[in-house]
C-alpha atoms as a PDB file:
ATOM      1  CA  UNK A   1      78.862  37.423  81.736  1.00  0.00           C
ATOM      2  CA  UNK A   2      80.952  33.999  82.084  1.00  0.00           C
ATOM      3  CA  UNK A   3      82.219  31.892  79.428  1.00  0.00           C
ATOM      4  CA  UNK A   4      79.540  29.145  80.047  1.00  0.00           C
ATOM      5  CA  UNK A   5      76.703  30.939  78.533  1.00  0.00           C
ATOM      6  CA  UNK A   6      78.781  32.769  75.534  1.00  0.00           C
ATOM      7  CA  UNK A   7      82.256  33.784  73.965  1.00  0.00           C
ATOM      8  CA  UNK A   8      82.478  37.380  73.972  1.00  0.00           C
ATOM      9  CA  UNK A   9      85.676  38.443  71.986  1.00  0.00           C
ATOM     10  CA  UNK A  10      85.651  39.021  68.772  1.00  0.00           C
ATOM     11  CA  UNK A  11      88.161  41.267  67.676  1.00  0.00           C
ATOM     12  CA  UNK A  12      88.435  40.734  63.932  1.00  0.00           C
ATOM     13  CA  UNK A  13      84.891  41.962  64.193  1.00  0.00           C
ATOM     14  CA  UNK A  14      85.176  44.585  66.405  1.00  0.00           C
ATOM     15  CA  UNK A  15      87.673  46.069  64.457  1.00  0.00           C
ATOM     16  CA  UNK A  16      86.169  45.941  60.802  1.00  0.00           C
ATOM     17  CA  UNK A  17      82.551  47.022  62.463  1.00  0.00           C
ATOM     18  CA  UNK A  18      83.141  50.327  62.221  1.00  0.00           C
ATOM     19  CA  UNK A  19      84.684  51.110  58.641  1.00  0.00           C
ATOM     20  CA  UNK A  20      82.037  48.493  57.322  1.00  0.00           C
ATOM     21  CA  UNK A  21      78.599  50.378  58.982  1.00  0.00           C
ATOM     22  CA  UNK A  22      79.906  53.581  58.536  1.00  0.00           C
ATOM     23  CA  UNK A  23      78.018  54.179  55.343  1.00  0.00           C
ATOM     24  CA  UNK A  24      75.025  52.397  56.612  1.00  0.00           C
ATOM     25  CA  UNK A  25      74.650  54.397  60.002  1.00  0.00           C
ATOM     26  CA  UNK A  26      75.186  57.640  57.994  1.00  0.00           C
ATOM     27  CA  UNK A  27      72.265  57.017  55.737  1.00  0.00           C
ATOM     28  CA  UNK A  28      70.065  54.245  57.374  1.00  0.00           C
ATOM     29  CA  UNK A  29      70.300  54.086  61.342  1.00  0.00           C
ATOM     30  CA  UNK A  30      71.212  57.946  62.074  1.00  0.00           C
ATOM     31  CA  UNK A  31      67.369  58.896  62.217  1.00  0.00           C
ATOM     32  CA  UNK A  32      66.058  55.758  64.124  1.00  0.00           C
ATOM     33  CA  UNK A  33      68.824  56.480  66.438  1.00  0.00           C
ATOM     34  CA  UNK A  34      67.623  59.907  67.119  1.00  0.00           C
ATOM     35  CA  UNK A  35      64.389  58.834  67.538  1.00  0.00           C
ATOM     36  CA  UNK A  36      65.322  56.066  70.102  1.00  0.00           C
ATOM     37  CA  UNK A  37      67.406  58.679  72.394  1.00  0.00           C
ATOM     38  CA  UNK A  38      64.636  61.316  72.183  1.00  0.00           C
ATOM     39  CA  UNK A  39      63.198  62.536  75.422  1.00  0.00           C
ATOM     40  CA  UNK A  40      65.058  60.096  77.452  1.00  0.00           C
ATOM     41  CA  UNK A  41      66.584  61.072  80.754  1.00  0.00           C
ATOM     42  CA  UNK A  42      67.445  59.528  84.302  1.00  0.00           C
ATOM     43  CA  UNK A  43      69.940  56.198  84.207  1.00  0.00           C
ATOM     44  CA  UNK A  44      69.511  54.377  81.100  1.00  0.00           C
ATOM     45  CA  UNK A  45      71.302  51.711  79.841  1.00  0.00           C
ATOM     46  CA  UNK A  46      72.409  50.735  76.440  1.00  0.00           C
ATOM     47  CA  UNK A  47      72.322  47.121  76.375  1.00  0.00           C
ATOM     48  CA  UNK A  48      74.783  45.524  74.260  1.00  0.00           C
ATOM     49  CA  UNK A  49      76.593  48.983  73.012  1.00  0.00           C
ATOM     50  CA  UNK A  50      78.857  47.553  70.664  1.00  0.00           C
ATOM     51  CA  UNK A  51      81.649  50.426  69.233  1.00  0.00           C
ATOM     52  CA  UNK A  52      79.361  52.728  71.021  1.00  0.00           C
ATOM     53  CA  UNK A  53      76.993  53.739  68.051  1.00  0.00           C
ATOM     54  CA  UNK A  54      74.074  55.029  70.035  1.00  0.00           C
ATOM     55  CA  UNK A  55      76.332  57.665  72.658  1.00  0.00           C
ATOM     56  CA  UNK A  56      76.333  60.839  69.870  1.00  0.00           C
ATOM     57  CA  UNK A  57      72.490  60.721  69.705  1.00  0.00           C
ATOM     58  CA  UNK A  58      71.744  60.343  73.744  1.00  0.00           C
ATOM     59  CA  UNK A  59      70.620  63.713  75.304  1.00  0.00           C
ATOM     60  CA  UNK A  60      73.984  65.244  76.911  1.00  0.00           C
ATOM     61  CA  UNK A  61      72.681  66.894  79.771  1.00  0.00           C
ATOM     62  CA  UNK A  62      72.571  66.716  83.486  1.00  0.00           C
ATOM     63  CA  UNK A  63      69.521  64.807  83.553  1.00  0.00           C
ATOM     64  CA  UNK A  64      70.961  61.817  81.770  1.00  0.00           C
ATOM     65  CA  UNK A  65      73.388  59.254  82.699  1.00  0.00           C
ATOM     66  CA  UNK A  66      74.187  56.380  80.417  1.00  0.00           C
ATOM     67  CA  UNK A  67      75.550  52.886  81.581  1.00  0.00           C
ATOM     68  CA  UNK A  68      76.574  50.930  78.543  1.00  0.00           C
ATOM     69  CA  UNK A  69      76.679  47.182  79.062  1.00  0.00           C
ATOM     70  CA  UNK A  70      79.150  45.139  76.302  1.00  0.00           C
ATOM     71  CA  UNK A  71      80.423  41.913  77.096  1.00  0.00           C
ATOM     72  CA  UNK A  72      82.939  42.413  74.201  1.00  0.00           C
ATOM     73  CA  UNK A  73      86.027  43.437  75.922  1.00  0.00           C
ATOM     74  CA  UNK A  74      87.193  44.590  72.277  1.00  0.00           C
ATOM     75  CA  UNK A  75      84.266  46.109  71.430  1.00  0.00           C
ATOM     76  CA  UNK A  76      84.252  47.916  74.613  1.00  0.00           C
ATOM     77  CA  UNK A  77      87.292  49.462  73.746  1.00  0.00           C
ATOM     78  CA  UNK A  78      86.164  51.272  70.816  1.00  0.00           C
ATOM     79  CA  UNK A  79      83.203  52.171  72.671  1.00  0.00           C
ATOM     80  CA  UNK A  80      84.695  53.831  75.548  1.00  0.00           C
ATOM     81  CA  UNK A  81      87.325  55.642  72.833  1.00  0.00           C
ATOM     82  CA  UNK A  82      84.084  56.726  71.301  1.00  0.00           C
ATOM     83  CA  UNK A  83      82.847  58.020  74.292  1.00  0.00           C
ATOM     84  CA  UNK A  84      85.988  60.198  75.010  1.00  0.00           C
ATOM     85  CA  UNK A  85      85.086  62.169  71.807  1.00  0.00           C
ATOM     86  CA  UNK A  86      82.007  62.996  73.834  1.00  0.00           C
ATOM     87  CA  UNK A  87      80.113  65.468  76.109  1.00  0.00           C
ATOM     88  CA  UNK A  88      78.484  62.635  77.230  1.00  0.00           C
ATOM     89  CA  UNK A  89      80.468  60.068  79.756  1.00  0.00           C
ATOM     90  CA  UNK A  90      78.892  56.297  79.085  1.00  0.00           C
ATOM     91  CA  UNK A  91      80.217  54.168  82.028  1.00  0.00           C
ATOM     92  CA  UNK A  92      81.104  50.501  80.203  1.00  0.00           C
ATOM     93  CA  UNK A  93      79.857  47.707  81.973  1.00  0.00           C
ATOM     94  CA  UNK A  94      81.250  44.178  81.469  1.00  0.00           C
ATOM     95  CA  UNK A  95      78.437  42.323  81.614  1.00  0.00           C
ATOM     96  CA  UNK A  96      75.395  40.595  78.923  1.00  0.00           C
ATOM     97  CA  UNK A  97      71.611  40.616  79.742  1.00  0.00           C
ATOM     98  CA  UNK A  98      71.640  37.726  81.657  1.00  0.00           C
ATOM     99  CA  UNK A  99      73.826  38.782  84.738  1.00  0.00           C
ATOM    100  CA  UNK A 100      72.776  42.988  84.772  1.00  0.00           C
ATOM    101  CA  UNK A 101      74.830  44.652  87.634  1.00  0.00           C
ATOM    102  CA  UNK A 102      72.368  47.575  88.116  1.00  0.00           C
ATOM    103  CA  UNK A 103      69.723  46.981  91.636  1.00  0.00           C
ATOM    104  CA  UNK A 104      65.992  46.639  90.541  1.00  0.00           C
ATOM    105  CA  UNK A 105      63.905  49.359  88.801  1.00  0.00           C
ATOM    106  CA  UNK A 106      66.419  51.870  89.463  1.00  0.00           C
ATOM    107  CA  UNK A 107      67.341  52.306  85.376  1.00  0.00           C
ATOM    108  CA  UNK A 108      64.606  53.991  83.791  1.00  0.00           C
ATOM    109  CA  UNK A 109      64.919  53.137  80.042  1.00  0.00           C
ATOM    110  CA  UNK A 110      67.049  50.349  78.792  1.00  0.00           C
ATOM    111  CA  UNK A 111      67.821  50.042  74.836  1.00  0.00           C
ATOM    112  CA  UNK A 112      68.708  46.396  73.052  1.00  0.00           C
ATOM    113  CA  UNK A 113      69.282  46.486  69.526  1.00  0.00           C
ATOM    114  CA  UNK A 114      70.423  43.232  67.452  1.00  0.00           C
ATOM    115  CA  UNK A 115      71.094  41.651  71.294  1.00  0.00           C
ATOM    116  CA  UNK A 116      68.230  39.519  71.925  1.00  0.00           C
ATOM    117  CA  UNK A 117      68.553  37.250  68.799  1.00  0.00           C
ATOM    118  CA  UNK A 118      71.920  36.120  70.351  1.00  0.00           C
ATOM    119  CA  UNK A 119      70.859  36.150  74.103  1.00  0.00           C
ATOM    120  CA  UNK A 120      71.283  32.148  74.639  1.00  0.00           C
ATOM    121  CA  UNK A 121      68.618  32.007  76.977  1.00  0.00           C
ATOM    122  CA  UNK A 122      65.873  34.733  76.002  1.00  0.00           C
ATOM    123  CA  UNK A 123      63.642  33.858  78.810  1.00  0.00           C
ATOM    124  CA  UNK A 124      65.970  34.292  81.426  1.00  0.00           C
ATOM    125  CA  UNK A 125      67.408  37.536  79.378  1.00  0.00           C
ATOM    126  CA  UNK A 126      64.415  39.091  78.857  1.00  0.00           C
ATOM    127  CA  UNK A 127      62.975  38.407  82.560  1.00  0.00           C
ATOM    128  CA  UNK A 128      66.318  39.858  83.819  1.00  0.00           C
ATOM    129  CA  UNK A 129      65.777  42.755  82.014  1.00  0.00           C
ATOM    130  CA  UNK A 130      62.425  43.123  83.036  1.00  0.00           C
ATOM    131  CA  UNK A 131      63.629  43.741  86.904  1.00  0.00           C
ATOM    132  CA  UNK A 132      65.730  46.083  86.145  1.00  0.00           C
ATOM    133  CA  UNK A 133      63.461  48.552  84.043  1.00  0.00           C
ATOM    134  CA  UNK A 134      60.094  49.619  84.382  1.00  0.00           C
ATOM    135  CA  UNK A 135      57.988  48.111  81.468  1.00  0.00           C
ATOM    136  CA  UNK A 136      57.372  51.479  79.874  1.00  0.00           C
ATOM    137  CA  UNK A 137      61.049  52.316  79.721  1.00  0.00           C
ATOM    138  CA  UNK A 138      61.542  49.271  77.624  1.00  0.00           C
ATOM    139  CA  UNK A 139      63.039  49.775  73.798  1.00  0.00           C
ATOM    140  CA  UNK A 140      63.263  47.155  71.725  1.00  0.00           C
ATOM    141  CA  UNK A 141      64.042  49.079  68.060  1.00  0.00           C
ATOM    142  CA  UNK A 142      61.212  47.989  65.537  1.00  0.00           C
ATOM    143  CA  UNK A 143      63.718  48.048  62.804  1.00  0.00           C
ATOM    144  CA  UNK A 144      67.027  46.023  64.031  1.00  0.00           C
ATOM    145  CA  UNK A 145      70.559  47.367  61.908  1.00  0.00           C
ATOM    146  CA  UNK A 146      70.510  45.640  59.194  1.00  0.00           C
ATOM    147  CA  UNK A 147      73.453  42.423  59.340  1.00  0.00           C
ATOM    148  CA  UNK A 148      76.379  42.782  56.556  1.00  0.00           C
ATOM    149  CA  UNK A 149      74.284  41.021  53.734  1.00  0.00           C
ATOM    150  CA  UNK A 150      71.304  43.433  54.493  1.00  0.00           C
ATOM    151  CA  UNK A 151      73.430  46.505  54.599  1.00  0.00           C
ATOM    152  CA  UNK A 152      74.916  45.717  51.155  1.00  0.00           C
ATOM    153  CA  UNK A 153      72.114  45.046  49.004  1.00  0.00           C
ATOM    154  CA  UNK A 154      70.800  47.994  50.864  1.00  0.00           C
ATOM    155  CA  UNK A 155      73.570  49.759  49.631  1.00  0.00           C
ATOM    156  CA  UNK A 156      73.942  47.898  46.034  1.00  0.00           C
ATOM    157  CA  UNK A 157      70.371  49.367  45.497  1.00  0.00           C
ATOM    158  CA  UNK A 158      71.341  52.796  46.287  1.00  0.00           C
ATOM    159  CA  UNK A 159      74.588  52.734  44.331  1.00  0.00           C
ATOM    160  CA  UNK A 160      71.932  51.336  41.287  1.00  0.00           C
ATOM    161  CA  UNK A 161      70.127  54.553  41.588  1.00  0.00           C
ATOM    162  CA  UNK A 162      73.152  56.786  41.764  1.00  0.00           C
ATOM    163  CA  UNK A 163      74.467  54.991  38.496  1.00  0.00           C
ATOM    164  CA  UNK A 164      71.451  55.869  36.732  1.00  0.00           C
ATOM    165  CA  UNK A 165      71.547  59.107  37.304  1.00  0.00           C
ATOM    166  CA  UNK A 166      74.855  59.738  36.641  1.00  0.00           C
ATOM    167  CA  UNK A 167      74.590  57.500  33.312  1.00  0.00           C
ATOM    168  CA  UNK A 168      71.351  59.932  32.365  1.00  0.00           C
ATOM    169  CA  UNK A 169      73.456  62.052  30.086  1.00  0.00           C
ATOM    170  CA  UNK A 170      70.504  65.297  30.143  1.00  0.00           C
ATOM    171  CA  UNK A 171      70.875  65.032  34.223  1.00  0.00           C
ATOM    172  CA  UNK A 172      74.487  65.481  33.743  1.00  0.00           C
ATOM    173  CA  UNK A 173      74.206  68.190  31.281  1.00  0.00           C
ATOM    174  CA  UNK A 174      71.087  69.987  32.904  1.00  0.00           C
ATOM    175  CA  UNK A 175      72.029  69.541  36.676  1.00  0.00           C
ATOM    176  CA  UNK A 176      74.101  71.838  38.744  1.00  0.00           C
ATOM    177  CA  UNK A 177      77.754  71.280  38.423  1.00  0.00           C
ATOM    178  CA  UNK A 178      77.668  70.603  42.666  1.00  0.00           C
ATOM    179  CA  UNK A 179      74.626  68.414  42.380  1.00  0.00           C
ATOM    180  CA  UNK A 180      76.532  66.076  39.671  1.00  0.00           C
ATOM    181  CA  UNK A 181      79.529  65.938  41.787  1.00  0.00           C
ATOM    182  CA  UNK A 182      77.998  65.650  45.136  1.00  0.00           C
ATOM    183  CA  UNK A 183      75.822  62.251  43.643  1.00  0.00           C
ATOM    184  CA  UNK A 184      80.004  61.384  41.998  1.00  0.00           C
ATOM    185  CA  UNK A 185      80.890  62.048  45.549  1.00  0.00           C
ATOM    186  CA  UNK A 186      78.182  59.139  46.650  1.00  0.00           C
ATOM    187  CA  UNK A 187      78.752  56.807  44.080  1.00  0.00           C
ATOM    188  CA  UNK A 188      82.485  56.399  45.014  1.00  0.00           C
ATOM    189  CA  UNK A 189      81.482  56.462  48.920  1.00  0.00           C
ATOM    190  CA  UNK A 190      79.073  53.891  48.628  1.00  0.00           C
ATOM    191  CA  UNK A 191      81.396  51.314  46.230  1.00  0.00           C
ATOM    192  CA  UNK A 192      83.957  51.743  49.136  1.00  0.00           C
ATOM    193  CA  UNK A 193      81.572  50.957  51.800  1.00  0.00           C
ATOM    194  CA  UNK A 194      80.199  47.639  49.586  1.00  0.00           C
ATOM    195  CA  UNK A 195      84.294  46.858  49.210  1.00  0.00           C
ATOM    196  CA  UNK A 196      84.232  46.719  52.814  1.00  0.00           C
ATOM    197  CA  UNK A 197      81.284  44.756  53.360  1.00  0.00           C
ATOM    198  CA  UNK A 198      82.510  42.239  51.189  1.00  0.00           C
ATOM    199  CA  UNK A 199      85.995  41.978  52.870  1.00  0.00           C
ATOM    200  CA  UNK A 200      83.958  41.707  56.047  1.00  0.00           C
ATOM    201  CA  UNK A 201      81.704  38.746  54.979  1.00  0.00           C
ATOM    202  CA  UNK A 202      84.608  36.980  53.212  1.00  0.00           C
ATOM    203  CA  UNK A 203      86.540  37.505  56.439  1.00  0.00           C
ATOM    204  CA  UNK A 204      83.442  36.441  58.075  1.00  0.00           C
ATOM    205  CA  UNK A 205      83.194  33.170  55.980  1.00  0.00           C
ATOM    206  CA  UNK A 206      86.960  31.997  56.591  1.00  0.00           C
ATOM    207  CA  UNK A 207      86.555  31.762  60.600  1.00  0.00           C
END
């Protein structure tokens, strides 16, 4: 996509994105995810692919080829090293919604997730998209990953909970020794992944 309609590099972002979600696509996305990539197959392209999060959960067989479309030239890095970890072989697109490079109806499911709230022109994106993708191969995820302040209280709720147990002193003493540690294990996961968010928003809040 040009400059005129958007800037597309953002690499402090890009490279804090993953560290920061990590926590939050582990326990929160991983299963709608899934459930997006399920029974896909043909071309289908993953509009607005970021680091890449969606590649493990497409189908890797013959049947399914995956064009992932990321204006971001740093986020299309990441993406593309993501993709080398892979069975699956994403081809990375430079382009945004507005200017597809794929002919008419020849992709047959297209995915946008947290993209069309910063598409400029919506109309135009969504009418571009349109002729490119038959209407029923259409995904628009009914529950968009959650932005850094979502994520964290997200997460600050879940560390509450973990807490509690772990300050209930008869689940500690009645609990298997593995199940204590493993919800230990989570508490100190989940306060590094809120650490993170909040470097990210502060970071986020100085530009």
């Amino acid at each position: 996509m040009s400059g005129e309609s958007h800037d597309p590099e953002h690499p402090l972002f890009a490279r804090v994105y993953d560290p920061v979600m990590a926590l939050p696509e582990r326990f929160l996305l991983a299963d709608h995810r899934a459930h997006l990539a399920e029974g896909l197959s043909g071309l289908v392209l993953d509009i607005g692919s970021g680091t890449g999060a969606m590649f493990p959960h497409y189908p890797a067989t013959p049947e399914v080829t995956v064009h992932a479309v990321e204006p971001d030239p740093h986020m299309r890095r990441q993406a593309t090293e993501r993709a080398d970890r892979l069975p699956l072989d994403p081809a990375a697109v430079d382009a945004g919604i507005e200017d597809l490079p794929h002919p008419q109806h020849r992709v047959h499911a297209a995915g946008a997730g947290r993209v069309l709230s910063s598409v400029p022109d919506l109309r135009a994106g969504v009418a571009a998209l349109a002729g490119r993708v038959p209407v029923a191969g259409l995904t628009e995820p009914d529950a968009e990953p959650a932005p850094p302040e979502k994520a964290r209280a997200r997460l600050a709720d879940g560390l509450a909970r973990t807490r509690g147990k772990l300050d209930n002193a008869a689940f500690v003493e009645k609990a298997p020794a593995e199940v204590v540690q493993r919800e230990r294990d989570k508490q100190a996961e989940t306060e590094s992944a809120l650490a993170r968010i909040d470097e990210q928003i502060r970071r986020v809040e100085r530009l």
